[in-house]
N, C-alpha and C. Protein backbone atom coordinates (compact mmCIF):
# COMPACT_ATOMS: atom_id res chain seq x y z
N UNK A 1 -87.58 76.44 95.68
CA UNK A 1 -86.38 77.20 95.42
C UNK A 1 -86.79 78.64 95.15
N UNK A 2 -86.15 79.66 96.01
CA UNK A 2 -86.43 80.99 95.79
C UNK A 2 -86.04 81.41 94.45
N UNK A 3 -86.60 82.89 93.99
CA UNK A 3 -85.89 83.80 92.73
C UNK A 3 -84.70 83.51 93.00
N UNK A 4 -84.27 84.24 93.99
CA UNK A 4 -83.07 84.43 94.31
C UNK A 4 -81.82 83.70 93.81
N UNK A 5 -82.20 82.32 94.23
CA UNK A 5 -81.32 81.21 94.33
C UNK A 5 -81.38 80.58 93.15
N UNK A 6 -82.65 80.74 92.11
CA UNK A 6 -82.49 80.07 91.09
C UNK A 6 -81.93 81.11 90.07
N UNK A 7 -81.88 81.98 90.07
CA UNK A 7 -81.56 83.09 89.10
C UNK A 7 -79.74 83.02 89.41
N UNK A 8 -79.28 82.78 90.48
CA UNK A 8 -77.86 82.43 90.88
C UNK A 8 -77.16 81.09 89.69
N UNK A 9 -77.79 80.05 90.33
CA UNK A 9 -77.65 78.94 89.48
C UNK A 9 -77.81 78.88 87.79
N UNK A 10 -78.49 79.33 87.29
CA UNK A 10 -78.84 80.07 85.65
C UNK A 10 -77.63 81.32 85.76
N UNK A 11 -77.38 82.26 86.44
CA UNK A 11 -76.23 83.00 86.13
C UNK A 11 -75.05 82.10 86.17
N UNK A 12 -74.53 81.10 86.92
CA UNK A 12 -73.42 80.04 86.71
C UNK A 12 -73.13 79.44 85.60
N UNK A 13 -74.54 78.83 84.89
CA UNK A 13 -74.67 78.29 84.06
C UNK A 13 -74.71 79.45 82.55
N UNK A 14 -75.34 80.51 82.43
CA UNK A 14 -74.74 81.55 81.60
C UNK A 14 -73.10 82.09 81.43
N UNK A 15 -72.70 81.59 82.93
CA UNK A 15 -70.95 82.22 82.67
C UNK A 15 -70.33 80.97 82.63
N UNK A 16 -70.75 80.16 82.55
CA UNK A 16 -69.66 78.65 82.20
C UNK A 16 -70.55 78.73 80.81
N UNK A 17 -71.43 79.12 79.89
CA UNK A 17 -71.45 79.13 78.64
C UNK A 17 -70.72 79.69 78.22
N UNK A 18 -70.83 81.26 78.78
CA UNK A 18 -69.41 82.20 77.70
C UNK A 18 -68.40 81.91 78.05
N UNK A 19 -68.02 81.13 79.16
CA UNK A 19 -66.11 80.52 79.15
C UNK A 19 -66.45 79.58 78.47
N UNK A 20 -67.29 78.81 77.37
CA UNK A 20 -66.98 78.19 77.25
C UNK A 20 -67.13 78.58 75.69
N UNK A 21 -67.37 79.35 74.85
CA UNK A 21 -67.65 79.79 73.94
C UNK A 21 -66.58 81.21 73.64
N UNK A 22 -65.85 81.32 74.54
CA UNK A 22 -64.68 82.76 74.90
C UNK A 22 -63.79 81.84 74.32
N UNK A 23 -63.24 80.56 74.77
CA UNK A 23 -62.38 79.40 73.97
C UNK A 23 -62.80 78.54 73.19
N UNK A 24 -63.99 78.64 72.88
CA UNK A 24 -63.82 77.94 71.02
C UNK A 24 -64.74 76.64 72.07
N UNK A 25 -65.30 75.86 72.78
CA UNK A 25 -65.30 74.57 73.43
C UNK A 25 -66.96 74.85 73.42
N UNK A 26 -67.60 75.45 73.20
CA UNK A 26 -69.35 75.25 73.22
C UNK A 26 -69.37 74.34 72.08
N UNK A 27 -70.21 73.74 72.08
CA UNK A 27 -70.98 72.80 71.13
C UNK A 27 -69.40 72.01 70.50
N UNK A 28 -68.61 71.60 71.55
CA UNK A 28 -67.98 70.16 70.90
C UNK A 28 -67.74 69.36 72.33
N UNK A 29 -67.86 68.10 72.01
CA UNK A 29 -67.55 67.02 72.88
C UNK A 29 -66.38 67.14 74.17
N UNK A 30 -65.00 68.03 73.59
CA UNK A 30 -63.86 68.26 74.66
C UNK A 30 -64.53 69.20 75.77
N UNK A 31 -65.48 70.53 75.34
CA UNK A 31 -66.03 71.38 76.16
C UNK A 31 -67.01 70.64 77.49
N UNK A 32 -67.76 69.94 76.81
CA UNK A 32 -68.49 68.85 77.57
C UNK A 32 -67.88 67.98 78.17
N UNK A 33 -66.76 67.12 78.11
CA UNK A 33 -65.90 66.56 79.16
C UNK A 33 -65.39 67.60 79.97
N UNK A 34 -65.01 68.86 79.67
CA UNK A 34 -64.13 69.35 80.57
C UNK A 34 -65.92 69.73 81.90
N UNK A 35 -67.07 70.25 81.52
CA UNK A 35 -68.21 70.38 82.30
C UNK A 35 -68.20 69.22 83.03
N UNK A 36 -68.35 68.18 82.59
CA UNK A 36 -68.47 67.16 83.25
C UNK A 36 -67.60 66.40 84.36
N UNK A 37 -66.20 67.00 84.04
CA UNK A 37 -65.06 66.63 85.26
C UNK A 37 -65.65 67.64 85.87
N UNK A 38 -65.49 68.70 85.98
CA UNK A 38 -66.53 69.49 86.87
C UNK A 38 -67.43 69.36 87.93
N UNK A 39 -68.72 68.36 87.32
CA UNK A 39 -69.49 67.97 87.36
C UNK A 39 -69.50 66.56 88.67
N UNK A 40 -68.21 66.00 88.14
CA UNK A 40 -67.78 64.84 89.10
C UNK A 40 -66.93 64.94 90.01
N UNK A 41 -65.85 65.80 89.75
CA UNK A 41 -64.97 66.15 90.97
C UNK A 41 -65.01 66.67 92.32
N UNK A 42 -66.17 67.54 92.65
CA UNK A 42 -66.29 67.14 94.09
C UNK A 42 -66.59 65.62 94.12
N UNK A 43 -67.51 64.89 93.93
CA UNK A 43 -68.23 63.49 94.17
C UNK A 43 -66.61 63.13 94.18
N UNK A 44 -65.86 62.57 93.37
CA UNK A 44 -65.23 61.81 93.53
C UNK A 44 -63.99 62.09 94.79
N UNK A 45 -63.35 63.41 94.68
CA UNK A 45 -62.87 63.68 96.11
C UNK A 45 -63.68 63.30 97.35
N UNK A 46 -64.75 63.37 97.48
CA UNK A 46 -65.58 63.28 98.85
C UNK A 46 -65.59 61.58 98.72
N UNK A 47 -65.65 61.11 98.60
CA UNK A 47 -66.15 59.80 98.31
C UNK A 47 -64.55 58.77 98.40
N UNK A 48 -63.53 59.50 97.34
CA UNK A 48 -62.06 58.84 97.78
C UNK A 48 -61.83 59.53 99.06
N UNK A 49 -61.77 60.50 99.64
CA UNK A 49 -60.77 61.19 100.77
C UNK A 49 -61.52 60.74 102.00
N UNK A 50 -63.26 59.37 102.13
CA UNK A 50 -63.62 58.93 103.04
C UNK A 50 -62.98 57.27 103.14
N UNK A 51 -62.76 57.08 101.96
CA UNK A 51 -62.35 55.67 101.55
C UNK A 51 -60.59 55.53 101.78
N UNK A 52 -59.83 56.70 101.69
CA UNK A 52 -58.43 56.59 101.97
C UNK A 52 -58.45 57.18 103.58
N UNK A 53 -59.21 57.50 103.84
CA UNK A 53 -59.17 57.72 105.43
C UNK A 53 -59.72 56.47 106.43
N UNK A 54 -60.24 55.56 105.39
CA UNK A 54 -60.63 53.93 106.32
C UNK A 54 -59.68 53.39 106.53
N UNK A 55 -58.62 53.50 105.39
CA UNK A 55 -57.47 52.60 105.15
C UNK A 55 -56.05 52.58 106.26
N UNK A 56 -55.90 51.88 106.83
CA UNK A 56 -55.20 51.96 108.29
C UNK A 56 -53.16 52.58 107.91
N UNK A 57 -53.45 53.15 108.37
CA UNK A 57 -51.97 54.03 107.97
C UNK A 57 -50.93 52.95 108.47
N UNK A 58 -51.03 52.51 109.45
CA UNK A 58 -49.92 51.14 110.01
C UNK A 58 -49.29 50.52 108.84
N UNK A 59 -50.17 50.29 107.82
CA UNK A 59 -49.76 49.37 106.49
C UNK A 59 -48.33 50.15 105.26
N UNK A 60 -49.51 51.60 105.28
CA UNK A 60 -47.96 52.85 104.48
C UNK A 60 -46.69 52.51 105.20
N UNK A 61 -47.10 52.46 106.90
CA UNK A 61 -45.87 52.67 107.81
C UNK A 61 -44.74 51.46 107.47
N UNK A 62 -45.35 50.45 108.03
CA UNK A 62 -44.62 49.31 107.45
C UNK A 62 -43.81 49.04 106.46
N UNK A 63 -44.65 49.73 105.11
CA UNK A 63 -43.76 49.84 103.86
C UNK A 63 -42.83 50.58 104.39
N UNK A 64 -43.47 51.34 104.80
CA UNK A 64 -41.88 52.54 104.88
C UNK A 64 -40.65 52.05 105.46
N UNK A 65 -40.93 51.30 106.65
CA UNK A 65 -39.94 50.53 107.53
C UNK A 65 -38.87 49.39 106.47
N UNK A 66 -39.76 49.24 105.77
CA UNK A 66 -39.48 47.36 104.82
C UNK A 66 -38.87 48.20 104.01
N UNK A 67 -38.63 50.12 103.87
CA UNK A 67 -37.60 50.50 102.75
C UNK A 67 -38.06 50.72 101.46
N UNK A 68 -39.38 50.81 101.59
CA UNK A 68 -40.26 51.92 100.80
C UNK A 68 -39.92 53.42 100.23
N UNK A 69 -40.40 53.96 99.63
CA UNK A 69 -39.97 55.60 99.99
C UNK A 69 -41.76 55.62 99.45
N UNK A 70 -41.93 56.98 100.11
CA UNK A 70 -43.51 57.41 99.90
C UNK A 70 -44.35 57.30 98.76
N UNK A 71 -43.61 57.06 97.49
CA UNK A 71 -44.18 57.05 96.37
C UNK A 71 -44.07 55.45 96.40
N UNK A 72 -43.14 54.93 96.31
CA UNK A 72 -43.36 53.40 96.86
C UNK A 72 -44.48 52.67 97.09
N UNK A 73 -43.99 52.97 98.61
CA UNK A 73 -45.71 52.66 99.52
C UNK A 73 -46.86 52.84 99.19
N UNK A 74 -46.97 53.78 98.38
CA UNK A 74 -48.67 54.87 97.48
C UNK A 74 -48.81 53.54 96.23
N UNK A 75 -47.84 53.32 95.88
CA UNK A 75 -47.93 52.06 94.51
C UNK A 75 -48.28 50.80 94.73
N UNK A 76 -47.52 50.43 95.89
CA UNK A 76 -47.06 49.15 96.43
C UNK A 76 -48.29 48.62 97.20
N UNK A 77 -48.52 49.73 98.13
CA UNK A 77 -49.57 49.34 99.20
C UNK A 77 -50.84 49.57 99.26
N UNK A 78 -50.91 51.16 99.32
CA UNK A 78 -51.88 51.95 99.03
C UNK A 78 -53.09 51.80 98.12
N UNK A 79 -52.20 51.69 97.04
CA UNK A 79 -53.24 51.94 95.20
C UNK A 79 -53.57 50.71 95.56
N UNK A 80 -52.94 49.21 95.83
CA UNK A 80 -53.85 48.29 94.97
C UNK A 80 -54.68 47.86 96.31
N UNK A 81 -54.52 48.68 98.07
CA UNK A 81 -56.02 48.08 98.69
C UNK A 81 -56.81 49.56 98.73
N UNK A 82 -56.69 50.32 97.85
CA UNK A 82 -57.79 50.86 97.23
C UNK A 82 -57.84 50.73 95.91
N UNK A 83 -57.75 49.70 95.63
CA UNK A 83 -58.43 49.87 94.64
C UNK A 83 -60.25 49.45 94.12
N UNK A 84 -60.95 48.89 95.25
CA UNK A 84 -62.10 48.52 95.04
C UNK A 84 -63.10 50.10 94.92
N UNK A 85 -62.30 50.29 95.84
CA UNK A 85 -62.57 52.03 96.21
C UNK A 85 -62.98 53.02 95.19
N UNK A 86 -61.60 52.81 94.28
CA UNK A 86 -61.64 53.65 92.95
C UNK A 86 -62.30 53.32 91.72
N UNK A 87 -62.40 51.68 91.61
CA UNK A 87 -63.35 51.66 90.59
C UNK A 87 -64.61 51.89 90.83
N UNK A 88 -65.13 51.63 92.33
CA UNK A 88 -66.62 52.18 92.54
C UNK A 88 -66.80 53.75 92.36
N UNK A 89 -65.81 54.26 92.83
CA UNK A 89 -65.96 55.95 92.53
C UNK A 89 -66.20 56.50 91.47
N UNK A 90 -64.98 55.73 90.72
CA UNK A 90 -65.04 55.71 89.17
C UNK A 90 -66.58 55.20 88.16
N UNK A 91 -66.75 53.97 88.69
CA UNK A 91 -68.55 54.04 87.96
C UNK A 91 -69.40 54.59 88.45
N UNK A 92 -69.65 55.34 89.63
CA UNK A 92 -70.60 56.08 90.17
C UNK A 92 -70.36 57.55 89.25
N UNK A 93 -69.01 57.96 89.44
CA UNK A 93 -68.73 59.04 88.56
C UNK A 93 -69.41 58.82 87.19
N UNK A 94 -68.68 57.89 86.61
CA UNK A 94 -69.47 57.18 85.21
C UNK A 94 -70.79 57.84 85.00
N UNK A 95 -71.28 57.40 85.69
CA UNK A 95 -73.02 56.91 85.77
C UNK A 95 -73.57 58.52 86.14
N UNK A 96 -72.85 59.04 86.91
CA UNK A 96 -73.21 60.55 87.04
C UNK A 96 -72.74 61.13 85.64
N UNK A 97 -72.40 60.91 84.78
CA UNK A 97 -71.90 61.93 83.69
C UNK A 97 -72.67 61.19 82.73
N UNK A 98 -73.23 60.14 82.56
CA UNK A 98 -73.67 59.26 81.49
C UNK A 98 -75.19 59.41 81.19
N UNK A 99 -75.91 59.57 82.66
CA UNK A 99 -77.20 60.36 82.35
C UNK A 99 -77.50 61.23 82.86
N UNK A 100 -76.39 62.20 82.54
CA UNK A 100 -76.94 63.84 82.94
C UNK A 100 -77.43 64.26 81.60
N UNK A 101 -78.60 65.12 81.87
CA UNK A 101 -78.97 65.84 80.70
C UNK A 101 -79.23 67.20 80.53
N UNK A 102 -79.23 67.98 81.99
CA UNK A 102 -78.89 69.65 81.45
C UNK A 102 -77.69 70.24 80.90
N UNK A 103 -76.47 69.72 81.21
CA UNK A 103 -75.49 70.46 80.88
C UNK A 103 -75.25 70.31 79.46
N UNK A 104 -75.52 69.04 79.10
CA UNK A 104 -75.45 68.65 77.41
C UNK A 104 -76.55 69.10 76.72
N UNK A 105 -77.96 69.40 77.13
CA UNK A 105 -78.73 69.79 76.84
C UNK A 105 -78.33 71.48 76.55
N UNK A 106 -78.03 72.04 77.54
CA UNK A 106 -77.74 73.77 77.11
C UNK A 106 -76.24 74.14 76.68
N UNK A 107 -75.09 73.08 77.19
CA UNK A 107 -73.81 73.42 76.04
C UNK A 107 -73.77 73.13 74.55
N UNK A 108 -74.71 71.59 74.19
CA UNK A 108 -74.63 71.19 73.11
C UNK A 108 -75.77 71.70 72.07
N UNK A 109 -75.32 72.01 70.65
CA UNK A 109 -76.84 72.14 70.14
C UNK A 109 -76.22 70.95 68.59
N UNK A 110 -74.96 71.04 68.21
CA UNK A 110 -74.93 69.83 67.04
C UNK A 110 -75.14 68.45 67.26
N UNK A 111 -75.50 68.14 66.26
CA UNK A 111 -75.57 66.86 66.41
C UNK A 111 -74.54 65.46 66.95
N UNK A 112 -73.14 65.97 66.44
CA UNK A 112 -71.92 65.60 66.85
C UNK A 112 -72.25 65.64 68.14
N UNK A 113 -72.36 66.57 69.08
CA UNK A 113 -71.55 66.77 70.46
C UNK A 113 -72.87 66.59 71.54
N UNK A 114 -74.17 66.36 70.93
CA UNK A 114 -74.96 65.41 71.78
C UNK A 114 -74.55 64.18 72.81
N UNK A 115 -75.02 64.33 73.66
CA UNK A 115 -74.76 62.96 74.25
C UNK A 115 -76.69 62.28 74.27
N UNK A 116 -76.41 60.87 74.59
CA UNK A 116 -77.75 59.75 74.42
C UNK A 116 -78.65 60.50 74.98
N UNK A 117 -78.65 61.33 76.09
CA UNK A 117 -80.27 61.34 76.77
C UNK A 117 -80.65 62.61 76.31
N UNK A 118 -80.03 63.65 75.64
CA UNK A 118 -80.96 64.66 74.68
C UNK A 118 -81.03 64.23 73.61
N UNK A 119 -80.02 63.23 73.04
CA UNK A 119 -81.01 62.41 71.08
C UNK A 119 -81.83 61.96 71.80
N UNK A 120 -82.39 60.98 73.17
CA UNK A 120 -83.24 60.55 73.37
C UNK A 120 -84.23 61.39 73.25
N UNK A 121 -84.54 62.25 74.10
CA UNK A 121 -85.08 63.34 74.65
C UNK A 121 -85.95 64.15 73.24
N UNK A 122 -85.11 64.24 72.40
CA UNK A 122 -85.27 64.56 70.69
C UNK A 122 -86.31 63.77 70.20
N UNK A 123 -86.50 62.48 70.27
CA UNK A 123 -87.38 61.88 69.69
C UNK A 123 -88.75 62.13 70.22
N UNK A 124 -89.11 63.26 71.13
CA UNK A 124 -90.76 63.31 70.72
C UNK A 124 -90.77 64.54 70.28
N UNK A 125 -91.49 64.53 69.11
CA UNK A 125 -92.26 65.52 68.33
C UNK A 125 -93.07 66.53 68.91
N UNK A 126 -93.48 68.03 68.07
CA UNK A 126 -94.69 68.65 68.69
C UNK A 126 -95.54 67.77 68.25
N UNK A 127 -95.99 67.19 67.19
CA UNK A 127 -97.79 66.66 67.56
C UNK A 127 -97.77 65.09 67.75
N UNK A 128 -96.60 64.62 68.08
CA UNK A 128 -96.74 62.68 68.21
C UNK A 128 -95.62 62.59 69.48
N UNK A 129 -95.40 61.21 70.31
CA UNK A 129 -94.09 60.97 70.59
C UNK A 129 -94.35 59.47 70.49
N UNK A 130 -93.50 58.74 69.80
CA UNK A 130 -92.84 57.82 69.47
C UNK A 130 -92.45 57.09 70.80
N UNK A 131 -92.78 56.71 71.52
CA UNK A 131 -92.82 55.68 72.48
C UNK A 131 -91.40 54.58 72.46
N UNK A 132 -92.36 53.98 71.41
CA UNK A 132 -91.02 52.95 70.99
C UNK A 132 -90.09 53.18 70.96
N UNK A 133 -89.71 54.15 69.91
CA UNK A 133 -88.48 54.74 69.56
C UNK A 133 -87.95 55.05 70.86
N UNK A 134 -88.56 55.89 71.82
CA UNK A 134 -87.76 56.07 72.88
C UNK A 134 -87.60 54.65 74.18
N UNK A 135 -87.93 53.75 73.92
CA UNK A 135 -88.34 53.24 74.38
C UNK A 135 -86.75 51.76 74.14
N UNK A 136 -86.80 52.12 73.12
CA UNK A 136 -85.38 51.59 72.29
C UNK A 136 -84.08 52.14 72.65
N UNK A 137 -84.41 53.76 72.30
CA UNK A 137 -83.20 54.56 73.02
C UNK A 137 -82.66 54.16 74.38
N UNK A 138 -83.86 54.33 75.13
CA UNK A 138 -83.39 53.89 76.67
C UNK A 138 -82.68 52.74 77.03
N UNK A 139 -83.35 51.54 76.27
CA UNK A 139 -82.67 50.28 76.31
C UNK A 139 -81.25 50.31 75.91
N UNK A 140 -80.85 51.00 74.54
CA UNK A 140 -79.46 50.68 74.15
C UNK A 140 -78.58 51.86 75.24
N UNK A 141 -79.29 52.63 75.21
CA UNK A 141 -78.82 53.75 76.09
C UNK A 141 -77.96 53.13 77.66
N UNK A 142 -78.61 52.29 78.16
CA UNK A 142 -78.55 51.42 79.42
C UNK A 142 -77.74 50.61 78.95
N UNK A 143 -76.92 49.53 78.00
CA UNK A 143 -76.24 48.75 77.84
C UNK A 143 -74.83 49.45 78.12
N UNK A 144 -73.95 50.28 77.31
CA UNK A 144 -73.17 50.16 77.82
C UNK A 144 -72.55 50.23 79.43
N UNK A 145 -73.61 50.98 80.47
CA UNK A 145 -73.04 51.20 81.55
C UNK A 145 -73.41 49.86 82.47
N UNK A 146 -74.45 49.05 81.59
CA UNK A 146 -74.60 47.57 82.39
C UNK A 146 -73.38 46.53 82.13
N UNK A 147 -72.89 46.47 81.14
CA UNK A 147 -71.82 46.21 80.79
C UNK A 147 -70.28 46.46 81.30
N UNK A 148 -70.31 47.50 81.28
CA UNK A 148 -69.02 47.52 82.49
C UNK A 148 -69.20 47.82 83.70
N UNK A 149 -70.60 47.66 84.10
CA UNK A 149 -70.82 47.42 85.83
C UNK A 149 -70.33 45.60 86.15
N UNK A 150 -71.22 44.91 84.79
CA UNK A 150 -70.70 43.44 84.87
C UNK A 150 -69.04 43.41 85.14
N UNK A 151 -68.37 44.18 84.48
CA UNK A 151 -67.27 43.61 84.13
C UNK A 151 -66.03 44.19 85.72
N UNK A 152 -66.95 45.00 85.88
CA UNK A 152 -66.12 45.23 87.84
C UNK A 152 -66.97 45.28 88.67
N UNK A 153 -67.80 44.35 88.40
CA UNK A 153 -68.83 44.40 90.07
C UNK A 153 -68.18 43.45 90.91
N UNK A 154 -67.00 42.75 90.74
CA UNK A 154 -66.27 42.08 92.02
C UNK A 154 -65.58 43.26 92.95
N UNK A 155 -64.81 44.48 92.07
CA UNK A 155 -64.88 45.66 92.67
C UNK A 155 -65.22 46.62 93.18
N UNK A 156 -66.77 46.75 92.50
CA UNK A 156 -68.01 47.53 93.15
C UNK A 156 -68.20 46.94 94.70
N UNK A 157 -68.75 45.76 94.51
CA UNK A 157 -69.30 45.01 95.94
C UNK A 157 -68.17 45.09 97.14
N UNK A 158 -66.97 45.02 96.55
CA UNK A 158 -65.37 44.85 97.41
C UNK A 158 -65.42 46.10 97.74
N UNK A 159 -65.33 47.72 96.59
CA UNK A 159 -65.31 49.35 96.97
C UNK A 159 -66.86 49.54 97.94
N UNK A 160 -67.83 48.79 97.85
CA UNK A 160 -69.16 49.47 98.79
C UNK A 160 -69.23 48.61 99.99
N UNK A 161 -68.58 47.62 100.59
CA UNK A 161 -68.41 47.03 101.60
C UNK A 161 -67.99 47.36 102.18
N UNK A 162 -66.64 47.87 101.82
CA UNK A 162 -65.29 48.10 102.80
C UNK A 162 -65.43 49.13 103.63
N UNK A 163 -66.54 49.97 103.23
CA UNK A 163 -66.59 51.28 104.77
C UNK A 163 -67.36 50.70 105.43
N UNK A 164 -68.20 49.66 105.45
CA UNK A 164 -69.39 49.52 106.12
C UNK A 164 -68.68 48.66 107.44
N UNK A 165 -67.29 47.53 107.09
CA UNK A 165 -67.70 47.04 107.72
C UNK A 165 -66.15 47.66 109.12
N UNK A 166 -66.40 47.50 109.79
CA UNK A 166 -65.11 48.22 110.93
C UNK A 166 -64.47 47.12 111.09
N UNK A 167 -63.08 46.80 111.36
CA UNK A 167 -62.26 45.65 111.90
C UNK A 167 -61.15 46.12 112.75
């Protein structure tokens, strides 16, 4: 990566500090969600607008015919055969915001508005690092997002199939 280009990226990241410190939102948790939709919203547009473009328009149409009106059809038809779609988007998003660690690393400095992988990150010392300890972190760190992967992976497998296969 050139000067150039990295000195760009660090100036982004200096002016989304002072917007974010111009409104009161550095170093608390709301400032850091709002980075983090940020953070996910291209991914999740690119990722839904390939997954609602698989979905065969004949089906909206139909509703419409059967006396739908457009918001209808979007409820009726639409939302629930994407929905495998959206919860995969949705935990990939997850999982992209859950172990990121620069943006929480340089918005956050209290202890409050930490997220897991800079307390992790925290636990080595200048003259020791604690292994274990981090070693622990990581583990509990990893439960909750294994946990609700369990609890919609009939949706995951259903949202990562469905482009693959053509019919």
């Amino acid at each position: 990566m050139t000067k150039k280009y990295r000195s760009k990226a660090l100036g982004a990241l200096h002016e989304a500090m002072q917007d974010l410190h111009q409104v009161g939102l550095l170093d608390t948790k709301t400032g850091l969600i709002i980075v983090y939709c940020s953070l996910a919203t291209p991914f999740t547009l690119w990722t839904m607008s390939n997954f609602f473009g698989s979905l065969p328009p004949e089906l909206e149409e139909a509703a419409r015919v059967d006396g739908c009106s457009r918001l209808g059809a979007l409820w009726r038809v639409v939302l629930p055969l994407a929905r495998p779609g959206i919860i995969a988007t949705a935990l990939f998003a997850f999982l992209l915001c859950w172990d990121e660690f620069l943006y929480s690393l340089i918005f956050t400095h209290s202890l409050q508005a930490k997220t897991i992988p800079v307390a992790i990150a925290e636990f080595t010392g200048r003259n020791a690092v604690d292994f274990g300890l981090i070693a622990a972190g990581g583990v509990l760190a990893s439960l909750p997002p294994l946990f609700i992967t369990l609890a919609f992976q009939r949706y995951l497998v259903e949202g990562l199939s469905a482009g693959g296969v053509k019919g």
